[in-house]
Protein backbone atom coordinates (compact mmCIF):
# COMPACT_ATOMS: atom_id res chain seq x y z
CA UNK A 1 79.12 66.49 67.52
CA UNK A 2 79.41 70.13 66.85
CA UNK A 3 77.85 71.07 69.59
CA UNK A 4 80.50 69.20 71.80
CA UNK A 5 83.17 70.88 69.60
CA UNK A 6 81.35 74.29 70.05
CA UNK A 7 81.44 73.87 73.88
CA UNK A 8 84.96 72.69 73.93
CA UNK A 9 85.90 75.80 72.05
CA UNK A 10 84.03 77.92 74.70
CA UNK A 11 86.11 76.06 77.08
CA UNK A 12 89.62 76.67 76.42
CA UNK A 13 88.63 80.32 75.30
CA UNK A 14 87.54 80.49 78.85
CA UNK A 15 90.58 78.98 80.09
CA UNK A 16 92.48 81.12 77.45
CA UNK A 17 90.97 84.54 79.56
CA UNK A 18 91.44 83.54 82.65
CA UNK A 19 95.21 82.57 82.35
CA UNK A 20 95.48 86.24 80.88
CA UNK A 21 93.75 87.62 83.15
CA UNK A 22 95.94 85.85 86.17
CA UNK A 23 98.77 87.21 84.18
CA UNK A 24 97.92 90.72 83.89
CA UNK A 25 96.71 90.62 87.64
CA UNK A 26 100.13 89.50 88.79
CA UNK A 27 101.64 91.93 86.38
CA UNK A 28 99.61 94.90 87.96
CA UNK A 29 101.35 93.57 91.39
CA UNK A 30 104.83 95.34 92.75
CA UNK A 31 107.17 92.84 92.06
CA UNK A 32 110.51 92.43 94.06
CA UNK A 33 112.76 95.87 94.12
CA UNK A 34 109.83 97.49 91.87
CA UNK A 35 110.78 101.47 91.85
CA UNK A 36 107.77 104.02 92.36
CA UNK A 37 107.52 106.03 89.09
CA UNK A 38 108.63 109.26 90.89
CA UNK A 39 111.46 107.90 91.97
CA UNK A 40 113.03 106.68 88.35
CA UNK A 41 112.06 110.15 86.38
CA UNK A 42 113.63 113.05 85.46
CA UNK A 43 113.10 116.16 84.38
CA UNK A 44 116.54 116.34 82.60
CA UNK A 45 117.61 114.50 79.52
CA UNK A 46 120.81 113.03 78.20
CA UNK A 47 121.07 114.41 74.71
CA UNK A 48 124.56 112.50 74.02
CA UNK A 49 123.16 109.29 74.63
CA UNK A 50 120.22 109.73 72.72
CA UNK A 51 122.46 110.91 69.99
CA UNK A 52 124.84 107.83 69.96
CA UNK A 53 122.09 105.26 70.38
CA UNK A 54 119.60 106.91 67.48
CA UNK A 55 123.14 107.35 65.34
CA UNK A 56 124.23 103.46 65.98
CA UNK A 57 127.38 105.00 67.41
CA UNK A 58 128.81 103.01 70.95
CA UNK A 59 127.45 103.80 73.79
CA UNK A 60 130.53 104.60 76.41
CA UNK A 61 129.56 104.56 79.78
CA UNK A 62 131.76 105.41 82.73
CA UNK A 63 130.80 105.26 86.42
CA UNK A 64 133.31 107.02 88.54
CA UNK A 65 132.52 105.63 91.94
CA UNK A 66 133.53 104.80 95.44
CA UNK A 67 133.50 101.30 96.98
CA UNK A 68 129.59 101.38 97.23
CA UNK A 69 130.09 100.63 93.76
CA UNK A 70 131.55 96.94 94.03
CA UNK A 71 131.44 94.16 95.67
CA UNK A 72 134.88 92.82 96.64
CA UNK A 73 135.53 89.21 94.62
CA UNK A 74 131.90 89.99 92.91
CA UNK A 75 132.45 92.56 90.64
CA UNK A 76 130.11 90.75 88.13
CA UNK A 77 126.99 91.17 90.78
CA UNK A 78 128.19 94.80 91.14
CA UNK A 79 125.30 97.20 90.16
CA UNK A 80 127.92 98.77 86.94
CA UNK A 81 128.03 95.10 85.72
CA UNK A 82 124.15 94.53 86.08
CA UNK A 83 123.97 98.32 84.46
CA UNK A 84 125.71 97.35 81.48
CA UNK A 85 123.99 93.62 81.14
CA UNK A 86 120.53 95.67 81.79
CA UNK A 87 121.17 98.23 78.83
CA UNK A 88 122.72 95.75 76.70
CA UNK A 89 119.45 93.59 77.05
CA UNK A 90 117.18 97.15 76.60
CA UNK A 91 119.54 98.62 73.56
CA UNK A 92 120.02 95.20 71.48
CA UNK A 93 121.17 96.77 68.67
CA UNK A 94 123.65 99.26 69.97
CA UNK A 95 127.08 98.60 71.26
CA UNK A 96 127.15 99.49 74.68
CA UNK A 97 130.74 100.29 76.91
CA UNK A 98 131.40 100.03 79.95
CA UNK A 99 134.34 100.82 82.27
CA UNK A 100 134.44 101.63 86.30
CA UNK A 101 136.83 103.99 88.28
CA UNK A 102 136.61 103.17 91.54
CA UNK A 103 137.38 106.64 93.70
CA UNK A 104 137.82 104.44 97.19
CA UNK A 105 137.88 107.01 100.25
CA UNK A 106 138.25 109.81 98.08
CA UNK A 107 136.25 112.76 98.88
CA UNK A 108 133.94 114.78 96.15
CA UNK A 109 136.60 117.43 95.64
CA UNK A 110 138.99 114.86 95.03
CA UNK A 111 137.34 112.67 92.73
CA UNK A 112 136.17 115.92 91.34
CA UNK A 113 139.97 117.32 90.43
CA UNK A 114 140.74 113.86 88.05
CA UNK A 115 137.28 114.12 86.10
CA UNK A 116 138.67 115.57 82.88
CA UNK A 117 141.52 113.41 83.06
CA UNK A 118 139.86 110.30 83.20
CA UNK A 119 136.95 111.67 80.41
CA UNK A 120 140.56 112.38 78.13
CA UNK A 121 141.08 109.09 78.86
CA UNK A 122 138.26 106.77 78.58
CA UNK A 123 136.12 109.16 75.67
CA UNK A 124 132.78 108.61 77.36
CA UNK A 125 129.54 109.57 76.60
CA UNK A 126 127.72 109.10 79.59
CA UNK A 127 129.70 109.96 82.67
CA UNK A 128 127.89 107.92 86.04
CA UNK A 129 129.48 109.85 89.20
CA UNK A 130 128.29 108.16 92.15
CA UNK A 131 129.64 110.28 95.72
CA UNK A 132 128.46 111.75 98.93
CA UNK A 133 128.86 108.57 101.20
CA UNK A 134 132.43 109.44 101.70
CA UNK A 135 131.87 112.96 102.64
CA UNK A 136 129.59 112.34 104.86
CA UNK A 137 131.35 109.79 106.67
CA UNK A 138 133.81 112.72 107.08
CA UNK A 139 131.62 115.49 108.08
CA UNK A 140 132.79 117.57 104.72
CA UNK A 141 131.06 121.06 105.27
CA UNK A 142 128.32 120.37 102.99
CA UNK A 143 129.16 124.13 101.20
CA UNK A 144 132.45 122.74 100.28
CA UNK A 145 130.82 119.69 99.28
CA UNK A 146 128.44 121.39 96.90
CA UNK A 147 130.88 123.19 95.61
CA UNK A 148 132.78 120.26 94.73
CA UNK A 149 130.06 118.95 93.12
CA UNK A 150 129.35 121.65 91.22
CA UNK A 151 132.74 122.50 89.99
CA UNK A 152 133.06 118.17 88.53
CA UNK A 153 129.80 118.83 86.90
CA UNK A 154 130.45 122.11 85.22
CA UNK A 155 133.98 120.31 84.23
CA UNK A 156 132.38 117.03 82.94
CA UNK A 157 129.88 119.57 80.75
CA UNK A 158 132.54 121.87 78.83
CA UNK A 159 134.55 118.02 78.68
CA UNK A 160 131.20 116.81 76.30
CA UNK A 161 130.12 114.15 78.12
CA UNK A 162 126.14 113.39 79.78
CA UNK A 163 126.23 113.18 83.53
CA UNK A 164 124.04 111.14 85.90
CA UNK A 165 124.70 111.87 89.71
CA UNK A 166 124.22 109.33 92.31
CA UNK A 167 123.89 109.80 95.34
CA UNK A 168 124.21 108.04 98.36
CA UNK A 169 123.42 104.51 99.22
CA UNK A 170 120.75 103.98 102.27
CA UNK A 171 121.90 102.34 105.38
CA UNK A 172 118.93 102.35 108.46
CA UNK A 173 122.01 100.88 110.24
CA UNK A 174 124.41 104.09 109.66
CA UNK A 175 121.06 107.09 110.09
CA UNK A 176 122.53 108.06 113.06
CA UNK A 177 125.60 108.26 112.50
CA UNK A 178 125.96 110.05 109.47
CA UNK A 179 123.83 113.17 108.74
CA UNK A 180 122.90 112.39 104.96
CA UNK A 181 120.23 115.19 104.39
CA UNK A 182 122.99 117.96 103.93
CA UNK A 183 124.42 116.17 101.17
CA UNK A 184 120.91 114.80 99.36
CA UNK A 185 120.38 118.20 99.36
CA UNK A 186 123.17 119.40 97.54
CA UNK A 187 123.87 116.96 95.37
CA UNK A 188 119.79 117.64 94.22
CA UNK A 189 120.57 121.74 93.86
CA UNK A 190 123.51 120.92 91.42
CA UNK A 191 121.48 118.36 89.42
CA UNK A 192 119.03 121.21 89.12
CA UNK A 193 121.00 123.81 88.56
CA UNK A 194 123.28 122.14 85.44
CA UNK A 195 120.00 120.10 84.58
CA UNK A 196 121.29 116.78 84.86
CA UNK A 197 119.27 114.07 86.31
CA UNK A 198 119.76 112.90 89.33
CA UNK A 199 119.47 109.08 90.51
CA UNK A 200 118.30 108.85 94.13
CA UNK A 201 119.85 105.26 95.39
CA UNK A 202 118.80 106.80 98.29
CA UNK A 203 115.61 106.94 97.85
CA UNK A 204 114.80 103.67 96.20
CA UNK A 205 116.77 101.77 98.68
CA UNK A 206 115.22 103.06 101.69
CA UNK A 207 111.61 102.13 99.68
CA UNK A 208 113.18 98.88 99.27
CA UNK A 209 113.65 98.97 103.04
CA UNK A 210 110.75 100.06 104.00
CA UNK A 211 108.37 97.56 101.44
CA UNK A 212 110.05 95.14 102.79
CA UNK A 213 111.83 94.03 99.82
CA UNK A 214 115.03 93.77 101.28
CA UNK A 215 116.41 94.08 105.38
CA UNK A 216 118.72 96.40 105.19
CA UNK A 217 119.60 96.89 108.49
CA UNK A 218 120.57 93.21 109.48
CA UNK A 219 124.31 92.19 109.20
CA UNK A 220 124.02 88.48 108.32
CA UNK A 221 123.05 88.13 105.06
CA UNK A 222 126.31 89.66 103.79
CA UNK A 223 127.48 89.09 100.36
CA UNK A 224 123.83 87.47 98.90
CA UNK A 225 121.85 90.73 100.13
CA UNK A 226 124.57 92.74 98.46
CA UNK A 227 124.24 91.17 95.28
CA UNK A 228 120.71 90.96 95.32
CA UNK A 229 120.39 95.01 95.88
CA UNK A 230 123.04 95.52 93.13
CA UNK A 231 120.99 93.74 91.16
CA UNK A 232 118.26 96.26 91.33
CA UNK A 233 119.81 98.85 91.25
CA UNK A 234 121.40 98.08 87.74
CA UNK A 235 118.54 97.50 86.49
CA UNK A 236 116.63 100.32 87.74
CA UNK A 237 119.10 102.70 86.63
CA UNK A 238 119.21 101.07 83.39
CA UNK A 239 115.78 102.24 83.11
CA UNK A 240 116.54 105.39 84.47
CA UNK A 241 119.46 106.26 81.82
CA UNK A 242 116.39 105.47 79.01
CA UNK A 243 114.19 107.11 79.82
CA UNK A 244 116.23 110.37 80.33
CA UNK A 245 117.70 110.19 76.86
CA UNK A 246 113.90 109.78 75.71
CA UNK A 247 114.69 106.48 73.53
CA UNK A 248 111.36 104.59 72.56
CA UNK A 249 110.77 100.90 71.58
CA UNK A 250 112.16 101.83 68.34
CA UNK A 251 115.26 102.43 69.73
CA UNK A 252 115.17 100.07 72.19
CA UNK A 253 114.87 96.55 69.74
């Protein structure tokens, strides 16, 4: 009889490594919308952040974006509402804020002249500025465009607040119509230059394009794609936001 129980033992124990095993395999796979590493780090940090979270102060984020940053009659599935849900679920402990200012058809310069006015407003910590699509669509001299940039950053700084930029979404179906390199460009010498990080939607959604994980340049999935990208995004910038303030597990439960 002990025998039998002995071997039974072995069994399950077997059975035991093997399900972990299965499970670390299909961990070790890319999942749907995975990010490359190099794509989700940054050589800049986000003191203020770090500060507020480690000080269980709230967290006030605001994204100042254009209308790449909703979804019309889905503003839950839009990627600042899966931000906040993502950082809520990563920060448990901390209060985390959220508000959005959508900057629809405005160009960087203009978004960039109602920065400190909206940071007087809305006391933020983190300040999300997502731009570039617009000027591009409009063939802003990419100079002036940097400059723009440059001038909201600076401005945001001196106004205490972290900044994030993001930078334009990827569209295979818009490449050649709009000339986005210019502004990438840019946008990436300012980041570097005020040492801010930089989030490259970009980027990750042309990887997400080209892996497959999502057809960006078909037309009929419509509002379901959109959400689904959102999704990812939120949560990869989520991610993104953490690690650049440096907070560790501790922080994080």
């Amino acid at each position: 009889m002990k025998s039998v129980w002995t071997m039974l033992g072995l069994m399950l124990l077997a059975g035991h490594l093997t399900a972990a095993s299965v499970r670390a395999e299909e961990a070790a796979q890319p999942q749907p919308c995975d990010v490359p590493a190099d794509l989700l780090s940054s050589e800049s940090s986000l003191p203020k952040v770090a500060e507020m979270v480690k000080g269980k102060q709230p967290l006030n984020v605001l994204v100042v974006g254009s209308r790449s940053s909703t979804i019309p009659t889905q503003e839950a599935s839009a990627y600042p509402a899966q931000l906040l849900a993502a950082l809520k679920g990563r920060l448990p402990s901390a209060e985390v804020n959220l508000s959005v200012e959508l900057q629809a058809s405005k160009t960087a310069e203009e978004t960039a002249a109602g920065l400190v006015k909206l940071v007087d407003a809305k006391k933020p910590t983190l300040v999300i500025w997502q731009t570039g699509t617009v000027d591009a669509m409009r063939s802003v001299d990419p100079d002036d465009f940097r400059s723009a940039i440059d001038e909201g950053v600076v401005a945001l700084q001196k106004a205490g607040t972290d900044v994030v930029l993001v930078n334009l979404q990827y569209s295979p179906r818009t490449e050649t119509m709009i000339s986005a390199p210019p502004y990438l460009d840019n946008m990436r010498v300012v980041a570097q230059q005020h040492d801010v990080p930089l989030f490259d939607r970009f980027a990750i959604m042309r990887h997400w394009n080209e892996a497959g994980d999502f057809d960006l340049f078909s037309t009929s999935h419509g509002v379901e794609l959109a959400k689904q990208v959102h999704a990812c995004l939120g949560r990869a910038l989520s991610k993104f936001v953490i690690d650049a303030a440096h907070l560790d597990q501790a922080q994080q439960n």
